[in-house]
N, C-alpha and C. Protein backbone atom coordinates (compact mmCIF):
# COMPACT_ATOMS: atom_id res chain seq x y z
N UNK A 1 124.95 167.64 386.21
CA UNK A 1 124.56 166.24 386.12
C UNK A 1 123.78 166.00 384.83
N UNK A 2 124.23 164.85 384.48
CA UNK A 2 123.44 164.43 382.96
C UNK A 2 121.96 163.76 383.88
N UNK A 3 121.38 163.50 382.52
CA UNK A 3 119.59 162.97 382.43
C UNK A 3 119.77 161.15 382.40
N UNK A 4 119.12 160.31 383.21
CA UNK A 4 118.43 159.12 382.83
C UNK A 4 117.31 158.57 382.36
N UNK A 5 116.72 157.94 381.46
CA UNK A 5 115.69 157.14 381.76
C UNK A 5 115.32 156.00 381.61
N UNK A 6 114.20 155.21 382.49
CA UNK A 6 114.36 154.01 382.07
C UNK A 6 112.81 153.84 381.67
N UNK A 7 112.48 153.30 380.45
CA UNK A 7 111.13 152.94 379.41
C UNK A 7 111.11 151.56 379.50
N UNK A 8 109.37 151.77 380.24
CA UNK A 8 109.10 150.05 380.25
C UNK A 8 108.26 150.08 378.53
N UNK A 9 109.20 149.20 377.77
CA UNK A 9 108.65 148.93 376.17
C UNK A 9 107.72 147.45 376.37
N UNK A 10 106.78 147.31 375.78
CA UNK A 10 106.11 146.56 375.53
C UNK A 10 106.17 146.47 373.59
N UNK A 11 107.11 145.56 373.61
CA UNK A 11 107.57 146.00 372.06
C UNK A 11 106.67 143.80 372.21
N UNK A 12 107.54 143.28 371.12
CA UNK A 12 107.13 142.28 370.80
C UNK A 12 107.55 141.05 372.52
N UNK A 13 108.60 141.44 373.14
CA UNK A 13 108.32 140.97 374.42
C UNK A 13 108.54 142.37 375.57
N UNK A 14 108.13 141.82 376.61
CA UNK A 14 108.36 143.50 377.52
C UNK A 14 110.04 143.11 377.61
N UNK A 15 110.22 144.57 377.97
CA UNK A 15 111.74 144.75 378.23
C UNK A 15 111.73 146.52 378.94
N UNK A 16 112.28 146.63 379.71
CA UNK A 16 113.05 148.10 379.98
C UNK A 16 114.68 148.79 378.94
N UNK A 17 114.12 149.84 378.72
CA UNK A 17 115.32 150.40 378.13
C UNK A 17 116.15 151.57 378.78
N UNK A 18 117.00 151.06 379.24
CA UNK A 18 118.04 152.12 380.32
C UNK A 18 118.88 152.61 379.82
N UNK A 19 118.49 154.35 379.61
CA UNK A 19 118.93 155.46 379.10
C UNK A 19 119.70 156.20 379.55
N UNK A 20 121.19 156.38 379.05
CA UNK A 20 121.82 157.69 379.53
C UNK A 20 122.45 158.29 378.56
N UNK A 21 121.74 159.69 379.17
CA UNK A 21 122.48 161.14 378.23
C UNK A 21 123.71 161.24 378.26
N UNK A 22 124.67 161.13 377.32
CA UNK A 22 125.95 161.04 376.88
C UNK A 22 126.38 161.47 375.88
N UNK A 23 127.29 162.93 376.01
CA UNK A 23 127.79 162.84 374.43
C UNK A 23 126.87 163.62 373.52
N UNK A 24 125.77 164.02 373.90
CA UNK A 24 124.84 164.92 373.15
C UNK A 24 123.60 163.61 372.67
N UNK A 25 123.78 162.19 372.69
CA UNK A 25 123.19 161.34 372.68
C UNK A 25 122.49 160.63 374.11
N UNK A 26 121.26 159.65 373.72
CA UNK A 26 120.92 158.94 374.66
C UNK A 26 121.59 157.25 374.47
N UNK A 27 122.87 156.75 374.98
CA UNK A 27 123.34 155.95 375.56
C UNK A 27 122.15 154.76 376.07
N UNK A 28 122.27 153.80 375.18
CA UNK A 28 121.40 152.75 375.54
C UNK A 28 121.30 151.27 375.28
N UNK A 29 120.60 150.69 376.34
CA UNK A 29 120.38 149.02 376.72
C UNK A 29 119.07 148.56 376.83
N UNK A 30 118.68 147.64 376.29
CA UNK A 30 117.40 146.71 376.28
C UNK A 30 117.88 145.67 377.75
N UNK A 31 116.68 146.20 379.08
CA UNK A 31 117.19 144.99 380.06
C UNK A 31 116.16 143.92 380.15
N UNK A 32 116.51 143.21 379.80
CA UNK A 32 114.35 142.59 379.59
C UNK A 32 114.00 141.74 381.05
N UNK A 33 114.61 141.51 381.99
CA UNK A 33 114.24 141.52 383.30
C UNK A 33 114.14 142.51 383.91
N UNK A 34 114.05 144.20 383.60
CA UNK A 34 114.21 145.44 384.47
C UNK A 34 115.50 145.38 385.06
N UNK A 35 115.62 146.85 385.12
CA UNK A 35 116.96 147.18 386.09
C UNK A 35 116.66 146.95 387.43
N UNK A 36 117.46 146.24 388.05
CA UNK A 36 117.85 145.75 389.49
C UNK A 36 117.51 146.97 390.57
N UNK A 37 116.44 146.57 391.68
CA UNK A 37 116.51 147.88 392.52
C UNK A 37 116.82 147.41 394.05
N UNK A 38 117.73 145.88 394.24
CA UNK A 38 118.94 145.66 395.26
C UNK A 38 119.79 145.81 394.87
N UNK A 39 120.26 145.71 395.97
CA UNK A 39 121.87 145.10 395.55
C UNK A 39 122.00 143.99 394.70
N UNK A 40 123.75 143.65 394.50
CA UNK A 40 124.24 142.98 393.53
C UNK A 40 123.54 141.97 393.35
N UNK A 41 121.91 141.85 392.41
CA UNK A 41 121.42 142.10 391.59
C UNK A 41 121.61 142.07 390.17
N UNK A 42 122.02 140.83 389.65
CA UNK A 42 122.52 141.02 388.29
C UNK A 42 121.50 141.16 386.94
N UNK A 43 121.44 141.81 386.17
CA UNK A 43 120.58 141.90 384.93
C UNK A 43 121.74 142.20 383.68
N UNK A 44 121.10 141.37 382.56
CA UNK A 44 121.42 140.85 381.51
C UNK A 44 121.17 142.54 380.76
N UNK A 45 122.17 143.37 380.11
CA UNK A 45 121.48 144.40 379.50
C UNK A 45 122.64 144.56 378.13
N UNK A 46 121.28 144.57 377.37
CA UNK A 46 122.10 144.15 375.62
C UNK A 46 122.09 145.46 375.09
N UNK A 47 123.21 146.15 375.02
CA UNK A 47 123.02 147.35 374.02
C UNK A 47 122.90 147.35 372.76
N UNK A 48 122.21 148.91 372.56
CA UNK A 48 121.00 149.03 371.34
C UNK A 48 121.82 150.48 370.85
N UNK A 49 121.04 150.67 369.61
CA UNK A 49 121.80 152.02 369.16
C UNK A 49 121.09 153.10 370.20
N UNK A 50 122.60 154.01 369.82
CA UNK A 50 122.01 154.98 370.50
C UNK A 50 120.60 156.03 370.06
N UNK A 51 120.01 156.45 370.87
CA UNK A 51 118.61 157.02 370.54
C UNK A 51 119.20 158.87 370.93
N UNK A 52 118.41 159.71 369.81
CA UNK A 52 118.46 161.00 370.40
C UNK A 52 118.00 161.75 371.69
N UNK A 53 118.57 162.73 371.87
CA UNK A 53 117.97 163.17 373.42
C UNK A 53 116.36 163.35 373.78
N UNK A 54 115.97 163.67 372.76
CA UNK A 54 114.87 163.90 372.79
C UNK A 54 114.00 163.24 373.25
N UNK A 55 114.20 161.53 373.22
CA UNK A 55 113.79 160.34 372.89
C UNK A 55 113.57 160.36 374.59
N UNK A 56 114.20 161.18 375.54
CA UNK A 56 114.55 161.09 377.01
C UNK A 56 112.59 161.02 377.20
N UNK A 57 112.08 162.14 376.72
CA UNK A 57 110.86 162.43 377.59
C UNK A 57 109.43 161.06 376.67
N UNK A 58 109.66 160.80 375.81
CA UNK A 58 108.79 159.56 374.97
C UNK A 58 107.87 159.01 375.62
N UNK A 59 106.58 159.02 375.66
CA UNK A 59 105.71 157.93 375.79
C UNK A 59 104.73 157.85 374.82
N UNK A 60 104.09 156.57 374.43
CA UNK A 60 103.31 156.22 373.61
C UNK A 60 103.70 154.86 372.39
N UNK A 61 102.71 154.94 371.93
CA UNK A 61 103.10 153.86 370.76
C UNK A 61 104.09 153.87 369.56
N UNK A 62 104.43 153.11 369.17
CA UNK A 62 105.47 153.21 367.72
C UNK A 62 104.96 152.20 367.02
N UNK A 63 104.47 152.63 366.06
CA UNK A 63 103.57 151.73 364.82
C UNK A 63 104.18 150.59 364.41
N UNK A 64 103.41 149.66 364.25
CA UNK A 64 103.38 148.28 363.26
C UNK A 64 104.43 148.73 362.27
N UNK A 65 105.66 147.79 362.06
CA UNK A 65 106.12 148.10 360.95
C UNK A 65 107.35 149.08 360.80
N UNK A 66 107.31 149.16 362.72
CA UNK A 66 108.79 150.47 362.61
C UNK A 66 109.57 150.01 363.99
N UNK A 67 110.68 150.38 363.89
CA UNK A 67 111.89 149.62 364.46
C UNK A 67 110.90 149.80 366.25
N UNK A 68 111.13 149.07 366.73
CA UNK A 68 110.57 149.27 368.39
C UNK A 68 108.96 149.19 368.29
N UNK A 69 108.51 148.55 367.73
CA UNK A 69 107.06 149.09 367.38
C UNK A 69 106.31 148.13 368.62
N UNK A 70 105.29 149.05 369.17
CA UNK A 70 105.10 148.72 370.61
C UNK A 70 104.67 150.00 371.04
N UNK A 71 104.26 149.53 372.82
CA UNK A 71 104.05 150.96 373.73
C UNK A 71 105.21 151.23 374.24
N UNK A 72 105.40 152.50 374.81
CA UNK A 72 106.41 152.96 375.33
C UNK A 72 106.37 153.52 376.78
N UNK A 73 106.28 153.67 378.08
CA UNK A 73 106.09 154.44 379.46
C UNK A 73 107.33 155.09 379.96
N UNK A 74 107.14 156.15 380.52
CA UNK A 74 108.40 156.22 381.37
C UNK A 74 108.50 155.42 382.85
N UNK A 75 109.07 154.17 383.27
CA UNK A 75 109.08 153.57 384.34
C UNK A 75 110.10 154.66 385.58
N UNK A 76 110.99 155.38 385.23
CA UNK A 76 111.72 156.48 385.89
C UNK A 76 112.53 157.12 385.32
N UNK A 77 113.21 157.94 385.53
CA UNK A 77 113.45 159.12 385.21
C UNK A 77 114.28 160.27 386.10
N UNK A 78 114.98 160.78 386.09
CA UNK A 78 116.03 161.92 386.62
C UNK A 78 117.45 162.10 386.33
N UNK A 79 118.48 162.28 386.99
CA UNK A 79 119.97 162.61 386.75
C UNK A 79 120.81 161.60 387.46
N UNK A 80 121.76 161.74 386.77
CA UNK A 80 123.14 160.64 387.28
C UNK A 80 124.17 161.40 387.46
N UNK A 81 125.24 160.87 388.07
CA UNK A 81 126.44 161.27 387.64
C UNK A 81 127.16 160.44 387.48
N UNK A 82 128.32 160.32 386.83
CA UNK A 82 129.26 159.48 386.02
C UNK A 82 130.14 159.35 387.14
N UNK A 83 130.65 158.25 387.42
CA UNK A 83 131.75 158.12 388.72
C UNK A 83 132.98 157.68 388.27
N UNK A 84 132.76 156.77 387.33
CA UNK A 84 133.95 156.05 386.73
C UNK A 84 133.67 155.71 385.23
N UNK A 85 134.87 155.37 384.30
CA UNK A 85 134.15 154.63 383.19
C UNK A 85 135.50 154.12 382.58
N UNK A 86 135.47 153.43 381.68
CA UNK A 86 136.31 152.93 380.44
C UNK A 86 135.97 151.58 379.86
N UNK A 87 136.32 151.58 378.93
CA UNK A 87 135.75 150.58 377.98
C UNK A 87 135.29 149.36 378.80
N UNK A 88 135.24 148.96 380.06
CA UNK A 88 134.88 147.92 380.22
C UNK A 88 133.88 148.07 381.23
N UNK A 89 133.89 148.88 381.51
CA UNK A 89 132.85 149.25 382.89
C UNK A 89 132.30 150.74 382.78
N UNK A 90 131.21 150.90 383.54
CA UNK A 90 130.58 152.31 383.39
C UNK A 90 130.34 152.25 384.86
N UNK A 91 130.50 153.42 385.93
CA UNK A 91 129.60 153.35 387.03
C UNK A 91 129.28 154.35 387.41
N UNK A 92 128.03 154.60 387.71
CA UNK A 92 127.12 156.14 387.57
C UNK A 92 126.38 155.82 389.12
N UNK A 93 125.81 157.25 389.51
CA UNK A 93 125.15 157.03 390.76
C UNK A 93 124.11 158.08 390.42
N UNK A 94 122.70 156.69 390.40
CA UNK A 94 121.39 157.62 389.87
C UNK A 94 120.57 158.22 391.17
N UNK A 95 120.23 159.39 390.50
CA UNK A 95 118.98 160.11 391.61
C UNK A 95 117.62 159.99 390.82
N UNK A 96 116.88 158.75 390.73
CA UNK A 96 115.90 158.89 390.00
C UNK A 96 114.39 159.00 391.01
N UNK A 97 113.20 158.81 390.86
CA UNK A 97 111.98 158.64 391.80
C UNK A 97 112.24 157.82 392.36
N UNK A 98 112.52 156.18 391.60
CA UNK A 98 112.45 154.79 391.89
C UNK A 98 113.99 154.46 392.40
N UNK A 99 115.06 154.73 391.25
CA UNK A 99 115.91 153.98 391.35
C UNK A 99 116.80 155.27 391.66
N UNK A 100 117.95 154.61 392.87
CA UNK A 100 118.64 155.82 393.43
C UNK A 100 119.66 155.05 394.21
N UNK A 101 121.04 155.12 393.86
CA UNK A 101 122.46 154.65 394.38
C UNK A 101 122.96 154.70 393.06
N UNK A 102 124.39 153.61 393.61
CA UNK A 102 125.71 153.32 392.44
C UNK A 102 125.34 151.89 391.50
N UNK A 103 124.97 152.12 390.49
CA UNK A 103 124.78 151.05 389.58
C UNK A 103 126.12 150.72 388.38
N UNK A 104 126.35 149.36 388.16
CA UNK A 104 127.65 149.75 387.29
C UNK A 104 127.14 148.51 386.17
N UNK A 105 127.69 149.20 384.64
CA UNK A 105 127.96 148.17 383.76
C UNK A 105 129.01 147.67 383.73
N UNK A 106 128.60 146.39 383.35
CA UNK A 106 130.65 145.41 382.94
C UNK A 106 129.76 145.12 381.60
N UNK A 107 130.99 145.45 380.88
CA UNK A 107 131.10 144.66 379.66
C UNK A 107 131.32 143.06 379.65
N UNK A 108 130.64 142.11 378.66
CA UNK A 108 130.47 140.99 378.62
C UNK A 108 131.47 140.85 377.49
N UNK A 109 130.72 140.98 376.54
CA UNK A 109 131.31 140.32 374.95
C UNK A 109 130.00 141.09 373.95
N UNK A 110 130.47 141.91 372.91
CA UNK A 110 129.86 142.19 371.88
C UNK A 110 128.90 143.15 372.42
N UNK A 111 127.60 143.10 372.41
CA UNK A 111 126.65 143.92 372.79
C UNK A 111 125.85 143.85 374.35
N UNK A 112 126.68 142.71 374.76
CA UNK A 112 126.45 142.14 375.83
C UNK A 112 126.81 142.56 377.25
N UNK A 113 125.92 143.40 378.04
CA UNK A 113 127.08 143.90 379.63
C UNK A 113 126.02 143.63 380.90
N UNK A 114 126.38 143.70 381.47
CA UNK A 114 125.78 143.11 383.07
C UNK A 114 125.64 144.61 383.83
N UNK A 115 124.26 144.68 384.00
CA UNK A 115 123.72 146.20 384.96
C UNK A 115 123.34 145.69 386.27
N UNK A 116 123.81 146.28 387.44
CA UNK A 116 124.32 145.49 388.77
C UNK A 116 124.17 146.82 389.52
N UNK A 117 123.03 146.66 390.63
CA UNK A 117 123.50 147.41 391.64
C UNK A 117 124.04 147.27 392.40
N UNK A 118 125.12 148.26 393.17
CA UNK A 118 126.13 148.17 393.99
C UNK A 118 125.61 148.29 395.10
């Protein structure tokens, strides 16, 4: 099983950033209402470049003046597994502290996809 996480950023507005290890990368979305912990549950989640793995365990500040600059927390954290995917949809089933079932992305348009628990 791959790694998740989700970082509550307190950048210039709050937002959560929902992380998945993919690919040797961390796979990622800015959800700025938090990820959904009902059911279908819709949240707005705009993808962002991808961040290195490393980036998984992060907390703290990022200075004035640098991309994300803000605090950083881990809001949760653990493994997924990948259930389905292709270009238009992703659907993974997380085992995190907090958040734990089948959550799926749909692609919208552009950077734009809808994170929905099932």
């Amino acid at each position: 099983m791959a790694r998740f996480v989700v970082q509550e950023h307190h950048a210039r507005h709050l937002h959560y950033d929902f992380r998945l290890e993919k690919e040797g990368v961390l796979k990622s979305w800015a959800v700025p209402k938090g990820v959904p912990e009902k059911k279908a549950v819709k949240r707005l989640a705009i993808q962002v470049e991808d961040h290195e793995v490393d980036y998984i365990d992060f907390e703290g500040k990022i200075p004035e003046g640098q991309y994300g600059a803000g605090t950083v927390r881990i809001w949760d954290k653990g493994v997924y597994e990948l259930l389905s995917e292709n270009p238009k949809r992703i659907i993974v089933a997380l085992k995190g502290k907090k958040l734990k079932g089948r959550y799926a992305l749909v692609h919208l348009k552009e950077d734009q996809w809808l994170l929905t628990k099932l």
